[in-house]
PDB file of N, CA and C in Angstrom:
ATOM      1  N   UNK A   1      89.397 175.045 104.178  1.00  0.00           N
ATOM      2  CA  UNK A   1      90.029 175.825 105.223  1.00  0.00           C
ATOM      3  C   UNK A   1      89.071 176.123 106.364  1.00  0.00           C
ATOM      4  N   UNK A   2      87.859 176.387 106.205  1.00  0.00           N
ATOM      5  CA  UNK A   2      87.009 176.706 107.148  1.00  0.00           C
ATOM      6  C   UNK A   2      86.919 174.887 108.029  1.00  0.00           C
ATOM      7  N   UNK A   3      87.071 174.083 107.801  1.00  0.00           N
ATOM      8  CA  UNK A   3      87.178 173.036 108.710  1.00  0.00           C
ATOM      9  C   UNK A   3      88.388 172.523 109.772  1.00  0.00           C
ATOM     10  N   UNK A   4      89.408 173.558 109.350  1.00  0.00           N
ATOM     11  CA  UNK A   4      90.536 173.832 110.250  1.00  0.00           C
ATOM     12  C   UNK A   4      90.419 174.555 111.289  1.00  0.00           C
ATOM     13  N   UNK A   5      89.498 176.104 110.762  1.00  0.00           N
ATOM     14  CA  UNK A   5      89.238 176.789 111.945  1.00  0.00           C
ATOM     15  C   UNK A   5      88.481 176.215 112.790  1.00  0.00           C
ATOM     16  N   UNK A   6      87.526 175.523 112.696  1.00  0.00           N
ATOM     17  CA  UNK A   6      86.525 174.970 113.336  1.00  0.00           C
ATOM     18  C   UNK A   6      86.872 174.141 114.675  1.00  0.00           C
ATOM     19  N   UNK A   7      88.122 173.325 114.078  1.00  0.00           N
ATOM     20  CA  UNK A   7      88.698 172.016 115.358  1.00  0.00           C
ATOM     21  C   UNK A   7      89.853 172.994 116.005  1.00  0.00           C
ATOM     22  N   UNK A   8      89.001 171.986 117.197  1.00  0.00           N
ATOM     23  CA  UNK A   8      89.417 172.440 118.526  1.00  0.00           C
ATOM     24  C   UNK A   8      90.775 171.754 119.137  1.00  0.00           C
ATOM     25  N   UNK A   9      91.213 172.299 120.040  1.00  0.00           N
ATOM     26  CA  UNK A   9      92.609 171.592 120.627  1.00  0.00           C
ATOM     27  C   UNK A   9      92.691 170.215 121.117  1.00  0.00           C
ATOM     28  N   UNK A  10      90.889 169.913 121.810  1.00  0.00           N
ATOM     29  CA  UNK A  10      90.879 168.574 122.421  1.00  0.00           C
ATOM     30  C   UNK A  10      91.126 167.798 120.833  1.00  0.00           C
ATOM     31  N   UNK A  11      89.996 167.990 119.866  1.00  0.00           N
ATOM     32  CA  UNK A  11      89.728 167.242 118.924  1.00  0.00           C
ATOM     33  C   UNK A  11      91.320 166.949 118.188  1.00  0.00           C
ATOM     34  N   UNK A  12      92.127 167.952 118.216  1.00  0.00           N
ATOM     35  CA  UNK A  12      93.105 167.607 117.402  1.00  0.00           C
ATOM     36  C   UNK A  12      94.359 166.624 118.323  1.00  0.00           C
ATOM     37  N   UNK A  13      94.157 166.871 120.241  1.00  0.00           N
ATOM     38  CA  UNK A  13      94.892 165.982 120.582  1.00  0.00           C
ATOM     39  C   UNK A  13      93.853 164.625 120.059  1.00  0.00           C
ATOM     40  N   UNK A  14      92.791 164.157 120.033  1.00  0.00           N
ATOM     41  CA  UNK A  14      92.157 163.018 119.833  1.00  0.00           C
ATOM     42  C   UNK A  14      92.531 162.471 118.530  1.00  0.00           C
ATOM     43  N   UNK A  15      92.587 163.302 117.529  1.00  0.00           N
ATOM     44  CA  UNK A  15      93.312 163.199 116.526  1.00  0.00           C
ATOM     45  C   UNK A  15      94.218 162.550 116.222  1.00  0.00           C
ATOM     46  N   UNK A  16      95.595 163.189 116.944  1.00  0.00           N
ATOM     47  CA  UNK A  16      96.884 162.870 117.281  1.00  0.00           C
ATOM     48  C   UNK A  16      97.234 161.567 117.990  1.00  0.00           C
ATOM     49  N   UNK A  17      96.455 161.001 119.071  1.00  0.00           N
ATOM     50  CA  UNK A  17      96.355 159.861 119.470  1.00  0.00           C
ATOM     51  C   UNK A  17      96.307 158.873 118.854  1.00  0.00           C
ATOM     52  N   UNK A  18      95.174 158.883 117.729  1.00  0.00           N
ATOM     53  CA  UNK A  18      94.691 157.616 116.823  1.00  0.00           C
ATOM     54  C   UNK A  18      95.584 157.905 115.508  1.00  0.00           C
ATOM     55  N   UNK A  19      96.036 158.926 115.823  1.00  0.00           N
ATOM     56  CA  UNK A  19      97.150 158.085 114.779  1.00  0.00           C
ATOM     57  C   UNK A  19      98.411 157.478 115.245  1.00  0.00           C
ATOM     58  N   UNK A  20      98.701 157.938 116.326  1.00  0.00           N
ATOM     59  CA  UNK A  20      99.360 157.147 116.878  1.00  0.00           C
ATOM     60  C   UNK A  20      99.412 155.720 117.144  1.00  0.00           C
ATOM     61  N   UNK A  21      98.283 155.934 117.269  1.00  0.00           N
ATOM     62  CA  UNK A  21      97.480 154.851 117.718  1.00  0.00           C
ATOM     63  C   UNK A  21      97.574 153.972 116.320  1.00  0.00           C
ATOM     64  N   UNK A  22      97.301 154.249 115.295  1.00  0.00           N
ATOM     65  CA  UNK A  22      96.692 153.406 113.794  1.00  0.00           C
ATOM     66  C   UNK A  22      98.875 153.607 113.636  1.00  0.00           C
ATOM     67  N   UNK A  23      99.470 153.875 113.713  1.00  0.00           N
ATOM     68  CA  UNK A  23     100.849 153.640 113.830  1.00  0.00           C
ATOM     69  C   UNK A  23     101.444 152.518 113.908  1.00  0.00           C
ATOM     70  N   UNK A  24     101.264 152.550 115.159  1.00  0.00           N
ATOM     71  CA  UNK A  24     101.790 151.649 116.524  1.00  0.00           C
ATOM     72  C   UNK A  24     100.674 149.974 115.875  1.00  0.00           C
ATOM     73  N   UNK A  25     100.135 150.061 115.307  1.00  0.00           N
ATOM     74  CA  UNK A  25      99.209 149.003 115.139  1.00  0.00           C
ATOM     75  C   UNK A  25      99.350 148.455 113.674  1.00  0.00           C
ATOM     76  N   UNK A  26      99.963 149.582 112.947  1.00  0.00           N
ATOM     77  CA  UNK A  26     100.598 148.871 111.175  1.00  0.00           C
ATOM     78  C   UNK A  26     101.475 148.918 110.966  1.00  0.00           C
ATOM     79  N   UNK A  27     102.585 149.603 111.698  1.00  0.00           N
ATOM     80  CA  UNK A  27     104.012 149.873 111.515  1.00  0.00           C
ATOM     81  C   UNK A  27     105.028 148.267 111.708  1.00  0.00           C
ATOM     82  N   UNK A  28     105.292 147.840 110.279  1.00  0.00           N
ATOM     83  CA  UNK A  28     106.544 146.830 110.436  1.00  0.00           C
ATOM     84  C   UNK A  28     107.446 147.173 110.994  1.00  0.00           C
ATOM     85  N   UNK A  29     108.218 148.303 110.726  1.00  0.00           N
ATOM     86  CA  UNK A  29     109.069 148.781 111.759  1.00  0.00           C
ATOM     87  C   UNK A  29     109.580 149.145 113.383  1.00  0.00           C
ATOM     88  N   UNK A  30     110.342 148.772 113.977  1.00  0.00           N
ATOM     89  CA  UNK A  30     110.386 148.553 115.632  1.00  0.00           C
ATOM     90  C   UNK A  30     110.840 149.598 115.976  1.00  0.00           C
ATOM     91  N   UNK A  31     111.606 150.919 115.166  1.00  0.00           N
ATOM     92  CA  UNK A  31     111.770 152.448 115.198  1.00  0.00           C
ATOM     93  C   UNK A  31     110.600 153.336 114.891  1.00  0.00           C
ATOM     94  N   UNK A  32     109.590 152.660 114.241  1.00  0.00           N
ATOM     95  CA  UNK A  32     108.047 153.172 113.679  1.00  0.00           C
ATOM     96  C   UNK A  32     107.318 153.805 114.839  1.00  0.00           C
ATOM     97  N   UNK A  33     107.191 152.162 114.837  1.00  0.00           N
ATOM     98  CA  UNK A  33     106.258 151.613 116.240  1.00  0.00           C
ATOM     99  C   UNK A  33     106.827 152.310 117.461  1.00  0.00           C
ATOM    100  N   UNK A  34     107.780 152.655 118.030  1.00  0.00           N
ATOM    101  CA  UNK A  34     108.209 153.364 119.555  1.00  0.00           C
ATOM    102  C   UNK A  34     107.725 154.815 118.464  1.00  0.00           C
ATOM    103  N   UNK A  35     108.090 155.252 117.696  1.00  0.00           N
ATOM    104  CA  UNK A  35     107.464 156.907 117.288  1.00  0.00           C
ATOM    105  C   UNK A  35     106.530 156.643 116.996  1.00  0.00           C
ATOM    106  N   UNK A  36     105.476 156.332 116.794  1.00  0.00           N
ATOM    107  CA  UNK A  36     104.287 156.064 117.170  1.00  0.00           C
ATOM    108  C   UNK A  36     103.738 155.945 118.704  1.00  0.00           C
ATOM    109  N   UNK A  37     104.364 155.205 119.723  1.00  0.00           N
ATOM    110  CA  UNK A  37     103.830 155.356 120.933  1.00  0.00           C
ATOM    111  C   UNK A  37     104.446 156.467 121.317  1.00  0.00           C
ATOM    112  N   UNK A  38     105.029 157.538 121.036  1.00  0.00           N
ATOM    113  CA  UNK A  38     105.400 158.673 121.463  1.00  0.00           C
ATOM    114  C   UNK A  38     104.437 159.701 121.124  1.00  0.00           C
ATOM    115  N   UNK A  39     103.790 159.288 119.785  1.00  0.00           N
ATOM    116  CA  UNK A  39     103.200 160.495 119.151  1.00  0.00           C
ATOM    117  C   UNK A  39     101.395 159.992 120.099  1.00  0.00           C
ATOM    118  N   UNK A  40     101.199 158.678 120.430  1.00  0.00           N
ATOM    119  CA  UNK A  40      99.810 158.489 121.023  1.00  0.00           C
ATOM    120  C   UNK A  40     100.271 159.327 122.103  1.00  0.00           C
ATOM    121  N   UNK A  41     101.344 159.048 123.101  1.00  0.00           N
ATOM    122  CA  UNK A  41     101.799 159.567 124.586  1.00  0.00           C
ATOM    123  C   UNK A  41     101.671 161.073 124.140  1.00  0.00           C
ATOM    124  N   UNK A  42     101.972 161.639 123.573  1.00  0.00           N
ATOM    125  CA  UNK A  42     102.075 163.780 123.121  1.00  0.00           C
ATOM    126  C   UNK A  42     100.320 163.542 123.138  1.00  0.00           C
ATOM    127  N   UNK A  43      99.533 162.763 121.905  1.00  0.00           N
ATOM    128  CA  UNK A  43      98.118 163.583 122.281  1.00  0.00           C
ATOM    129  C   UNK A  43      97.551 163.363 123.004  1.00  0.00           C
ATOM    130  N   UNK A  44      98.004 162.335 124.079  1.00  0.00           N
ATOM    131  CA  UNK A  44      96.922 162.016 125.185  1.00  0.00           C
ATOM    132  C   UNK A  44      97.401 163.449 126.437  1.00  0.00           C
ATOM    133  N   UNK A  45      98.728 163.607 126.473  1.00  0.00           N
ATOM    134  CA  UNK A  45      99.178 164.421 127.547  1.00  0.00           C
ATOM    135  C   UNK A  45      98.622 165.960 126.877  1.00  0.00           C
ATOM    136  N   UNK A  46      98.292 165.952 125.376  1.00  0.00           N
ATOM    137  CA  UNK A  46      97.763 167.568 124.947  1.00  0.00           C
ATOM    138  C   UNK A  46      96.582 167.399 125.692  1.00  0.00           C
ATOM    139  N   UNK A  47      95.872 166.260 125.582  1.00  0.00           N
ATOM    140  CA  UNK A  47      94.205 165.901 125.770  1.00  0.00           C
ATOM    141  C   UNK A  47      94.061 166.884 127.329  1.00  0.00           C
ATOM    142  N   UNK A  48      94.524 165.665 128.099  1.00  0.00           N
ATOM    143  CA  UNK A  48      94.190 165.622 129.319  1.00  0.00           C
ATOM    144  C   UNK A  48      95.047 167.513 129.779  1.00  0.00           C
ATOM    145  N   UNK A  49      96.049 168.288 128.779  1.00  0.00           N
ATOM    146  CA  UNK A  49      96.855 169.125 129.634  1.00  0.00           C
ATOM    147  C   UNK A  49      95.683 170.350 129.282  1.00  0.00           C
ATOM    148  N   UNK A  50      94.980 170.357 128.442  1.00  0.00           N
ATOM    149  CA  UNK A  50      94.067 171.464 127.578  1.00  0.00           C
ATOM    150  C   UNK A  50      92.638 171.062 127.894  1.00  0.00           C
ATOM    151  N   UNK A  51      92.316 170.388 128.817  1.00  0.00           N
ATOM    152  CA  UNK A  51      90.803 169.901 128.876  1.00  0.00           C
ATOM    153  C   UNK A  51      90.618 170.723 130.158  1.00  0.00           C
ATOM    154  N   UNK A  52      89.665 171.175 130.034  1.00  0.00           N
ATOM    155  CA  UNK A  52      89.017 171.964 131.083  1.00  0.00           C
ATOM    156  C   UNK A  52      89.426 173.312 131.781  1.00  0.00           C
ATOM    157  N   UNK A  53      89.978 173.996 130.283  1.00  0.00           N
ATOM    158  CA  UNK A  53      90.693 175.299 130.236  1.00  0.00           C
ATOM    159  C   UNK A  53      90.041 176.046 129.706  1.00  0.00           C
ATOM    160  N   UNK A  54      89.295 177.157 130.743  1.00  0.00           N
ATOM    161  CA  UNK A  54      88.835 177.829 130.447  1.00  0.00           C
ATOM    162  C   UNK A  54      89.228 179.458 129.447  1.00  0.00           C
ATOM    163  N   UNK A  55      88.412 179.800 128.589  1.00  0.00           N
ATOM    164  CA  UNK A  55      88.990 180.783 127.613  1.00  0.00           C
ATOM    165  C   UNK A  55      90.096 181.765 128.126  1.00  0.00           C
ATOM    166  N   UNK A  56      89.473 182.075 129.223  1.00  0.00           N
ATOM    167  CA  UNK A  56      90.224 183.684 129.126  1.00  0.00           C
ATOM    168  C   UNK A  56      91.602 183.371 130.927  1.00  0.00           C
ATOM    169  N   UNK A  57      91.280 181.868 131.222  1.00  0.00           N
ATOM    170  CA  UNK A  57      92.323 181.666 131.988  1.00  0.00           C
ATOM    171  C   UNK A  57      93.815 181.974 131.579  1.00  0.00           C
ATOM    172  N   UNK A  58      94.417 182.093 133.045  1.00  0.00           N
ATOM    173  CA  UNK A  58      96.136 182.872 132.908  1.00  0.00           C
ATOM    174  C   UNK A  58      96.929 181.640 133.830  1.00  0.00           C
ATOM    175  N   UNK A  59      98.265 181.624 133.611  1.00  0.00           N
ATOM    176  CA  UNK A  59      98.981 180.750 134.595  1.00  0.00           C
ATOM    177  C   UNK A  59      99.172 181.398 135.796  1.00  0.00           C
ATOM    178  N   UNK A  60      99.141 180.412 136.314  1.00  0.00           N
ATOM    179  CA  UNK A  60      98.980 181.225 137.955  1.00  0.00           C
ATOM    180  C   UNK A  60     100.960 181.376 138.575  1.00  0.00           C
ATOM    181  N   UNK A  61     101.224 182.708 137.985  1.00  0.00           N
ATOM    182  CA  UNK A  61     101.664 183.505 138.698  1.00  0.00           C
ATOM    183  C   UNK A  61     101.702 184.466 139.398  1.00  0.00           C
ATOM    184  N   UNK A  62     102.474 184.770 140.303  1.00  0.00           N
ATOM    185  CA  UNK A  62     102.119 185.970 141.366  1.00  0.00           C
ATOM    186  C   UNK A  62     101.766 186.967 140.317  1.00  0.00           C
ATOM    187  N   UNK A  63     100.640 187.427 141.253  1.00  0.00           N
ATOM    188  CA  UNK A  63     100.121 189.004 140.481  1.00  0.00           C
ATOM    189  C   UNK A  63      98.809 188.445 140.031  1.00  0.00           C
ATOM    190  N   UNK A  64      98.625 187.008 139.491  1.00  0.00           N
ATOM    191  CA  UNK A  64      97.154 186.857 139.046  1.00  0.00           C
ATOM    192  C   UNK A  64      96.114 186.782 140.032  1.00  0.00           C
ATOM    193  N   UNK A  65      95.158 187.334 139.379  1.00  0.00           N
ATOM    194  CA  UNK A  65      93.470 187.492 140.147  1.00  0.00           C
ATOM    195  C   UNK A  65      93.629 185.909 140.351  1.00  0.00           C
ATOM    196  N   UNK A  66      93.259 185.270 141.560  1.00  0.00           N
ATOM    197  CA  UNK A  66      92.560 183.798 141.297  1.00  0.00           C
ATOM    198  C   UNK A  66      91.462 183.698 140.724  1.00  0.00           C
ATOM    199  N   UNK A  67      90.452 184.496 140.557  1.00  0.00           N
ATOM    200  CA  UNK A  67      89.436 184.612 139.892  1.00  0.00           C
ATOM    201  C   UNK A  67      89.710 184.259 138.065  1.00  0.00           C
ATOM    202  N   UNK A  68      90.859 184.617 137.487  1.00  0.00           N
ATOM    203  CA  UNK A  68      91.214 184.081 135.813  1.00  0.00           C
ATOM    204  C   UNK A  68      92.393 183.107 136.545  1.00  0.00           C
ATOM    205  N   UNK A  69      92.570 182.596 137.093  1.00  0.00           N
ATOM    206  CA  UNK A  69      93.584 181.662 137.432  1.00  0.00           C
ATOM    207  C   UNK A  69      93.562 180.473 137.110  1.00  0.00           C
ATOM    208  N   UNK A  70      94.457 179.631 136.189  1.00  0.00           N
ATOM    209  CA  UNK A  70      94.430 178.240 135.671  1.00  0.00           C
ATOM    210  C   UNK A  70      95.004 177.427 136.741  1.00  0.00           C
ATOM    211  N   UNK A  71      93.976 176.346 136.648  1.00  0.00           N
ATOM    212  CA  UNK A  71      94.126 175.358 137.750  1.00  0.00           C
ATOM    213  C   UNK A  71      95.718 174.706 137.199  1.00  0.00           C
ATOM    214  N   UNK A  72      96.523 174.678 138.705  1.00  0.00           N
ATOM    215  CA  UNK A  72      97.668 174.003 137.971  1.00  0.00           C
ATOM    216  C   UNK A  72      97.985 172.325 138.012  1.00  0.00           C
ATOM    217  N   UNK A  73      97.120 171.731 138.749  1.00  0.00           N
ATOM    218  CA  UNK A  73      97.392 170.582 139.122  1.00  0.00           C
ATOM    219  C   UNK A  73      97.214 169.606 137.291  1.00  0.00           C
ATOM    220  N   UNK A  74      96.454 169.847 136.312  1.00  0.00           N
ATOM    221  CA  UNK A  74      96.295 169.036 135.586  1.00  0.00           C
ATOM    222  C   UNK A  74      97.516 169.426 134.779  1.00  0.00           C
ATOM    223  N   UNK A  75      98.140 170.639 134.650  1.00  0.00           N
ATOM    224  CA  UNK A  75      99.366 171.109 133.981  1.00  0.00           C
ATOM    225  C   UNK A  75     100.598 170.004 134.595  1.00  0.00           C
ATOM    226  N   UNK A  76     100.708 170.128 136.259  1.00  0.00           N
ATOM    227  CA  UNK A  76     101.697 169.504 137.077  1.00  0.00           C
ATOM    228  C   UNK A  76     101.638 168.129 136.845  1.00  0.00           C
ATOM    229  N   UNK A  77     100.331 167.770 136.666  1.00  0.00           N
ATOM    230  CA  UNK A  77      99.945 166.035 136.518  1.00  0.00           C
ATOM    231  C   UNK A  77     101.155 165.760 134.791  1.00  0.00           C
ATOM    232  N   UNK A  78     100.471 166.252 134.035  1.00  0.00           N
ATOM    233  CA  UNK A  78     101.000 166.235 132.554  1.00  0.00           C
ATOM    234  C   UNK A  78     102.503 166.703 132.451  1.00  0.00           C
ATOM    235  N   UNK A  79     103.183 167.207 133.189  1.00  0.00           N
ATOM    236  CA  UNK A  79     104.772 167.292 133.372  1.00  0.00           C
ATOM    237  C   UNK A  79     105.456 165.943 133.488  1.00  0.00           C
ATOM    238  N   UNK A  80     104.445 165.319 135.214  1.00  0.00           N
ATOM    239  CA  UNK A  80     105.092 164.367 134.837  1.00  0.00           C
ATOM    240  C   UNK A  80     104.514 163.064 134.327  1.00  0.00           C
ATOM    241  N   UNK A  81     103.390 163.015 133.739  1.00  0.00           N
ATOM    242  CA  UNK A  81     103.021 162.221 132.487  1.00  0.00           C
ATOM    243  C   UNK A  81     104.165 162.471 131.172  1.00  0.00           C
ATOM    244  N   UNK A  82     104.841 163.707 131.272  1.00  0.00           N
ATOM    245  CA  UNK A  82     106.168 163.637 129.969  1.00  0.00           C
ATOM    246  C   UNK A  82     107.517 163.101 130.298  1.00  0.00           C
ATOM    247  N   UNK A  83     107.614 163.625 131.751  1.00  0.00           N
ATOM    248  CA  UNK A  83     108.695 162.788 132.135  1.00  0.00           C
ATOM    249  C   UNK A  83     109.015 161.012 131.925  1.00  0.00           C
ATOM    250  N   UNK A  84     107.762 160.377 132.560  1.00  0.00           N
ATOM    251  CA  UNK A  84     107.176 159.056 132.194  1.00  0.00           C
ATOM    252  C   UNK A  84     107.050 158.640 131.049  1.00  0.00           C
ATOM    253  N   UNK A  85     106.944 159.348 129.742  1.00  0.00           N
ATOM    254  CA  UNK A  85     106.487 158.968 128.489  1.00  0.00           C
ATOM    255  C   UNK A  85     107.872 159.150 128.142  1.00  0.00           C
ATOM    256  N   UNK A  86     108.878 160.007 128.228  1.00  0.00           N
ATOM    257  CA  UNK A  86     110.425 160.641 127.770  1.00  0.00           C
ATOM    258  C   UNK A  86     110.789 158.954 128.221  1.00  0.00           C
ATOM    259  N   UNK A  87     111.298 158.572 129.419  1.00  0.00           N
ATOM    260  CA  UNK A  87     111.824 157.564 130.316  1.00  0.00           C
ATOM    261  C   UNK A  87     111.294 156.210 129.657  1.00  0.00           C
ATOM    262  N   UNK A  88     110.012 155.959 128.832  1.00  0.00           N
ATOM    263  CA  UNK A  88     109.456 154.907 128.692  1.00  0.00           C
ATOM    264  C   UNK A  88     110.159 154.645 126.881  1.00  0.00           C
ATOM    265  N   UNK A  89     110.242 155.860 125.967  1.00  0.00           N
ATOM    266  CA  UNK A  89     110.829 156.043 124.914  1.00  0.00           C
ATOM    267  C   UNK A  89     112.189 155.496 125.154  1.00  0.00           C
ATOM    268  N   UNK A  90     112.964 155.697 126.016  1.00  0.00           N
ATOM    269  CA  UNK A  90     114.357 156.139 125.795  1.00  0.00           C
ATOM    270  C   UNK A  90     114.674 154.143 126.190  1.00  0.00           C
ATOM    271  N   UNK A  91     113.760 153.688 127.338  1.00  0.00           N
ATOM    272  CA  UNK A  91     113.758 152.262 127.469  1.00  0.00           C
ATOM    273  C   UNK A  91     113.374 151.574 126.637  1.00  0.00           C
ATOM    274  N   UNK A  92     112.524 151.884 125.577  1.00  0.00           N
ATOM    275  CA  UNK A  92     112.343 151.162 124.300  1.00  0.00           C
ATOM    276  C   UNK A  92     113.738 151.676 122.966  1.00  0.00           C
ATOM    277  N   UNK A  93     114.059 152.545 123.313  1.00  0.00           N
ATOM    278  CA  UNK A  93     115.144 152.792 122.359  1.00  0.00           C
ATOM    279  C   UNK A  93     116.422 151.581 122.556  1.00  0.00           C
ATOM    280  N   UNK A  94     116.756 151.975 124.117  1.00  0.00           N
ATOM    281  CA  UNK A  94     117.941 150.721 124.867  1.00  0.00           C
ATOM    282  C   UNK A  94     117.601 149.437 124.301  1.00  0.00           C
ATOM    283  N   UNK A  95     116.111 149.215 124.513  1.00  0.00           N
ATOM    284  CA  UNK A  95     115.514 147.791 124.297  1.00  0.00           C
ATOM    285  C   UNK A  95     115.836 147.359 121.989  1.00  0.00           C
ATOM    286  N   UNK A  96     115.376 148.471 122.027  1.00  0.00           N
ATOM    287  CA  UNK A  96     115.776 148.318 120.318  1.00  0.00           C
ATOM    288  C   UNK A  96     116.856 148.201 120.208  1.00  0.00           C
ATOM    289  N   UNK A  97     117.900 149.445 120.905  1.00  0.00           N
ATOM    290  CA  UNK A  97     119.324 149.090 120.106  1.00  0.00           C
ATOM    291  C   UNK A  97     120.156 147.674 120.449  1.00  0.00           C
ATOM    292  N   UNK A  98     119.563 147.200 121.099  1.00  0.00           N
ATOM    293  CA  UNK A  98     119.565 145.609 122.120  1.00  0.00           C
ATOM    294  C   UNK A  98     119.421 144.315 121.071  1.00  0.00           C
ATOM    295  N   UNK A  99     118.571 144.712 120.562  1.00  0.00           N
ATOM    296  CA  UNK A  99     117.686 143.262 120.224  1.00  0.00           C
ATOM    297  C   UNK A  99     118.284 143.687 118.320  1.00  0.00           C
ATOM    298  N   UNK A 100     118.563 144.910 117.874  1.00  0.00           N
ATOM    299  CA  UNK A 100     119.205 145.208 116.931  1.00  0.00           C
ATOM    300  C   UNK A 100     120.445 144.371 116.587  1.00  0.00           C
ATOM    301  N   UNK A 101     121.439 144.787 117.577  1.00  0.00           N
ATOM    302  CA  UNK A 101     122.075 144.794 117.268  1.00  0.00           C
ATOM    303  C   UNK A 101     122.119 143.061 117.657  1.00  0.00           C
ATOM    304  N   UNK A 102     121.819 142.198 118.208  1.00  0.00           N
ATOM    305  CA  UNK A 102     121.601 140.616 118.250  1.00  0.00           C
ATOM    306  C   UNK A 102     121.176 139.901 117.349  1.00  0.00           C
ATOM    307  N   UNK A 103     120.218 140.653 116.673  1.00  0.00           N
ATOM    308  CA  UNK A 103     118.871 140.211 115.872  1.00  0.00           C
ATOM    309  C   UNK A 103     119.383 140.374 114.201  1.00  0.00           C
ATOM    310  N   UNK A 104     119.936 141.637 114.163  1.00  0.00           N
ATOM    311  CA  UNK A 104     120.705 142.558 113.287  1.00  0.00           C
ATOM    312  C   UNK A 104     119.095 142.283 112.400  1.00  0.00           C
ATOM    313  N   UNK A 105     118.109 142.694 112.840  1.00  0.00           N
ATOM    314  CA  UNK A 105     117.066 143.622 112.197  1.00  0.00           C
ATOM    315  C   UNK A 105     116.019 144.543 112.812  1.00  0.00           C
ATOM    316  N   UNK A 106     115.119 145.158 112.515  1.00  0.00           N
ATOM    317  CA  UNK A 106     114.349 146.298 112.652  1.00  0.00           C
ATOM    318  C   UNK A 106     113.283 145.965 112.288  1.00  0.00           C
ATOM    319  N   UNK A 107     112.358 144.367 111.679  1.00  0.00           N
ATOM    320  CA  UNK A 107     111.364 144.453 111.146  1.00  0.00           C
ATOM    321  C   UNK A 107     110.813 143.426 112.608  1.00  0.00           C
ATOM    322  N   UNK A 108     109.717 143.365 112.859  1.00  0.00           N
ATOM    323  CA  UNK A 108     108.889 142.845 113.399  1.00  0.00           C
ATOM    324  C   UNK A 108     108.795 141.669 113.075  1.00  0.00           C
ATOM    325  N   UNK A 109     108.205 141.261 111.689  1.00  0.00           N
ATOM    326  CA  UNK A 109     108.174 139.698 111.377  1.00  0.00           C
ATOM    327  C   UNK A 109     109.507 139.041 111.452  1.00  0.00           C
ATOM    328  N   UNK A 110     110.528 139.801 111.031  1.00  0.00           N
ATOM    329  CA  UNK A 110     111.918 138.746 110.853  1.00  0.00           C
ATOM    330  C   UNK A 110     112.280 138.614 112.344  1.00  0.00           C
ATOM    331  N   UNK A 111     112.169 139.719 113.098  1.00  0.00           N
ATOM    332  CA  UNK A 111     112.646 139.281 114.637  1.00  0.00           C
ATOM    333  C   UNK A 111     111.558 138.242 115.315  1.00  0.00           C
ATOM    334  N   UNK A 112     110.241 138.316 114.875  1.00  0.00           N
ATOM    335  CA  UNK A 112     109.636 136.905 115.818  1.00  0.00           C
ATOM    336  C   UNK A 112     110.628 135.812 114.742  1.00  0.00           C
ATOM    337  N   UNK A 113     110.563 135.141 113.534  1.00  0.00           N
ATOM    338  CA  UNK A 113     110.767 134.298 113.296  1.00  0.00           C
ATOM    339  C   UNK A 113     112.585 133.829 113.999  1.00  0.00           C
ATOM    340  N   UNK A 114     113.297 135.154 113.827  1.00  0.00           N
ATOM    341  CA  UNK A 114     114.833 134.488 114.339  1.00  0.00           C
ATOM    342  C   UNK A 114     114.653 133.882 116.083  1.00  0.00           C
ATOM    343  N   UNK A 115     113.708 134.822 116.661  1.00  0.00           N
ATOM    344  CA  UNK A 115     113.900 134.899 118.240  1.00  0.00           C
ATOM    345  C   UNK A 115     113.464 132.916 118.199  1.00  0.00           C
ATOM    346  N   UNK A 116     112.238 132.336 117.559  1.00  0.00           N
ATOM    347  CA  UNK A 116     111.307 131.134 117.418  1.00  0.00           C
ATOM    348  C   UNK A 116     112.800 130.376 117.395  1.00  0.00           C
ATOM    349  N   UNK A 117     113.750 130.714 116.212  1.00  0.00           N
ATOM    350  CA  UNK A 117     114.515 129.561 115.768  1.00  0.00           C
ATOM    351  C   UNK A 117     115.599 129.257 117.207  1.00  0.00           C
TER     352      UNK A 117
END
């Protein structure tokens, strides 16, 4: 338990990535594999949305000191890094239920060999 407290938010989006990452790279499955590039797309956008956030920073709404004020541009950047990652899912979903329903499978090896024949 004491090695839970220890990791940090970056470390656990870095975390989250490579498994995504180790996913997307063993997964037979073509429903796997897109949840897998969803789950790399979440820790890269935790990475980059939590990096360089300082402790005792606040969101910058009216009323905050700028002095504890969180920069918002890497927050605004990572909105629409989700929008982009949502839009890129939902085109691999179309693209699956596509090649599914043609293919009438879900595995990786059987769809290269039918697409070859």
């Amino acid at each position: 338990m004491a090695f839970i407290n220890t990791i940090g938010i970056s470390e656990l989006a870095i975390a989250l990535f490579f498994i995504g990452l180790f996913g997307a790279m063993t997964q037979r499955n073509i429903m796997k594999t897109i949840m897998s590039v969803g789950i790399m797309d979440m820790g890269a956008i935790l990475y980059f949305a939590m990096s360089n956030l300082p402790e005792q920073a606040r969101p910058p709404i009216s009323g905050t000191p700028v002095d504890v004020m969180a920069d918002p541009v890497p927050q605004a950047l990572m909105i629409t890094a989700i929008v982009i990652g949502v839009s890129v899912i939902a085109m691999c979903l179309a693209m699956y239920m596509r090649v599914a329903y043609r293919y009438r499978t879900a595995e990786w090896n059987i769809l290269c060999s039918r697409v070859e024949k």
